[in-house]
C-alpha atoms as a PDB file:
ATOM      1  CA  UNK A   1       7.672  36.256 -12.537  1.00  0.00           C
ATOM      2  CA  UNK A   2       9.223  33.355  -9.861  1.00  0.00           C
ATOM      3  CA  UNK A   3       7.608  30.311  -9.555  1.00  0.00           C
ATOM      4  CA  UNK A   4       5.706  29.259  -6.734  1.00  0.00           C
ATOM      5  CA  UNK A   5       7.351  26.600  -4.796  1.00  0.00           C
ATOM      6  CA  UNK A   6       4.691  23.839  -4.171  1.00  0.00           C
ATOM      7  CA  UNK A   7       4.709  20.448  -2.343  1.00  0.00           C
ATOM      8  CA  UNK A   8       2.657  17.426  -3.621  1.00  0.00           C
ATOM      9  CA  UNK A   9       1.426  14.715  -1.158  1.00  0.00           C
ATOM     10  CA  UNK A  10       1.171  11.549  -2.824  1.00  0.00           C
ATOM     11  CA  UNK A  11      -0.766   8.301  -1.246  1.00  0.00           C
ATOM     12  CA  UNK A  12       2.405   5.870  -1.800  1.00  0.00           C
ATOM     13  CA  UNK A  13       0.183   2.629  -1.484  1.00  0.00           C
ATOM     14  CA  UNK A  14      -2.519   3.317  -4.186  1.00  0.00           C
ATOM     15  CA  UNK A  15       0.534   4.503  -6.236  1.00  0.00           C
ATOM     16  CA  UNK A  16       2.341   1.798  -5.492  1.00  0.00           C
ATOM     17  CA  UNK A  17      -0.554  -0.925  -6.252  1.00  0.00           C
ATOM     18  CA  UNK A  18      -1.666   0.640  -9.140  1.00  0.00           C
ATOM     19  CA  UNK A  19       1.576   0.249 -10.959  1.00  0.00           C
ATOM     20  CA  UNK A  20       2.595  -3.365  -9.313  1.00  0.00           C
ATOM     21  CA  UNK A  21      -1.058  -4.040 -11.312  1.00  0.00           C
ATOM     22  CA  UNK A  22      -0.003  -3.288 -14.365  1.00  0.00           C
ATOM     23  CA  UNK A  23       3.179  -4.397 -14.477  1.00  0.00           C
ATOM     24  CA  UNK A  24       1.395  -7.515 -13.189  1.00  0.00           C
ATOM     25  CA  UNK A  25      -0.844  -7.543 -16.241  1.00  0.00           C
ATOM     26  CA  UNK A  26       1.565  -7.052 -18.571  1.00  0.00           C
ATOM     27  CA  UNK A  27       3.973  -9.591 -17.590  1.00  0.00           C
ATOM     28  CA  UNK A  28       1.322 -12.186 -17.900  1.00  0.00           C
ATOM     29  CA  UNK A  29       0.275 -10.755 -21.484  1.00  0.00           C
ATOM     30  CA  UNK A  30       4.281 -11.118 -22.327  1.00  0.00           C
ATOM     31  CA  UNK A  31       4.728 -14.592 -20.915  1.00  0.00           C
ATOM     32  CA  UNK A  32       1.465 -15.909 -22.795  1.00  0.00           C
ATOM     33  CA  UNK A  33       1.678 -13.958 -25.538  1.00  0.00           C
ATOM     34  CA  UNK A  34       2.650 -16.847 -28.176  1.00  0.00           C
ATOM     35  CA  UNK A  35       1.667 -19.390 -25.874  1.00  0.00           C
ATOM     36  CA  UNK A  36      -1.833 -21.472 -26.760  1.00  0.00           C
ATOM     37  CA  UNK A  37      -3.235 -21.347 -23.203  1.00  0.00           C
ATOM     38  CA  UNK A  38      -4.434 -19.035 -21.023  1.00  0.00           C
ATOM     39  CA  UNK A  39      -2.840 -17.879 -18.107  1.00  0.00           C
ATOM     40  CA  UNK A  40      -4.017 -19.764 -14.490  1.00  0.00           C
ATOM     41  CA  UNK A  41      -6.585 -18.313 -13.029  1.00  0.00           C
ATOM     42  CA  UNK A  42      -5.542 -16.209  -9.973  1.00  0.00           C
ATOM     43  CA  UNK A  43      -2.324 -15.832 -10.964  1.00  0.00           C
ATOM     44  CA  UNK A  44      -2.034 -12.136 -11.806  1.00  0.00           C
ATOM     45  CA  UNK A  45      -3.565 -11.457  -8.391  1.00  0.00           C
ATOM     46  CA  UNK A  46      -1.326 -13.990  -6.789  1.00  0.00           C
ATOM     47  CA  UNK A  47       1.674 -12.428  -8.229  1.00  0.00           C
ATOM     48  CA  UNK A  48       0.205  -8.842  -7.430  1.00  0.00           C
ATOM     49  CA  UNK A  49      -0.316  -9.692  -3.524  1.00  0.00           C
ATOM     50  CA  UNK A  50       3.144 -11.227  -2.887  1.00  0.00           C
ATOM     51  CA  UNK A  51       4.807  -8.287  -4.883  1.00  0.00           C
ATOM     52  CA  UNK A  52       3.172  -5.789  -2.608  1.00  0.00           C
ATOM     53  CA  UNK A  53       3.522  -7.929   0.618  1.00  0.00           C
ATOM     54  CA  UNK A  54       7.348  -8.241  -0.465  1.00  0.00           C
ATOM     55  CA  UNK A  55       7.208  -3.922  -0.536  1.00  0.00           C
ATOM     56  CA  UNK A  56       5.179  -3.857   3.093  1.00  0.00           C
ATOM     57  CA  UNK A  57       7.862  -5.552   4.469  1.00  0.00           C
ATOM     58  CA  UNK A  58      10.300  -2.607   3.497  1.00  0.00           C
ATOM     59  CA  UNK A  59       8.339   0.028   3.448  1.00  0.00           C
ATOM     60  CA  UNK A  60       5.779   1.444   6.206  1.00  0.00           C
ATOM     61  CA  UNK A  61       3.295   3.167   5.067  1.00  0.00           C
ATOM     62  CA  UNK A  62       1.495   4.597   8.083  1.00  0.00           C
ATOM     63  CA  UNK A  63       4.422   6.386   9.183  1.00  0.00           C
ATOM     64  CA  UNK A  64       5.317   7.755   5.174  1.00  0.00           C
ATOM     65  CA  UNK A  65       1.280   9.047   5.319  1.00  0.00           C
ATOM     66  CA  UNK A  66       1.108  10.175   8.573  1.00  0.00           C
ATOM     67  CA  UNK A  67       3.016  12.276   7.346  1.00  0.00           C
ATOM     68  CA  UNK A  68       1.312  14.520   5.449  1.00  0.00           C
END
C-alpha cells in the first residue's frame, strides 16, 4: 500500500526560539561549568535576544507564515 504524501506546516519562530534557548542554556552551562561563579544575571536572555534579532534580520517571518 503507497504512502500518503503529506505536508507539515511548521511555526519557524517558536521553532526557531526554542532551540536558540537551549543552545543558549547550554553554552552558559559549558562556559561555567568549572568556573567558581555563576553566570551574570541576564546574560542567557541577553545572548538569546541578539541571536534571534541577528536571524530577524535575515529571515521574515510573516511572509514564511503567511504562508501556510
Amino acid at each position: 500500500m503507497p504512502h500518503k504524501r503529506t505536508s507539515i506546516h511548521l511555526r519557524l519562530y517558536p521553532l526557531l526560539a526554542r532551540a536558540v534557548d537551549e543552545g543558549v542554556a547550554c553554552g552558559i552551562r559549558r562556559a561555567y561549568k568549572h568556573l567558581n561563579i555563576e553566570p551574570p544575571e541576564g546574560l542567557h536572555e541577553h545572548v538569546e535576544r541578539e541571536v534571534l534579532n541577528s536571524l530577524c534580520e535575515v529571515i521574515d517571518f510573516d511572509v514564511l507564515e503567511a504562508q501556510d
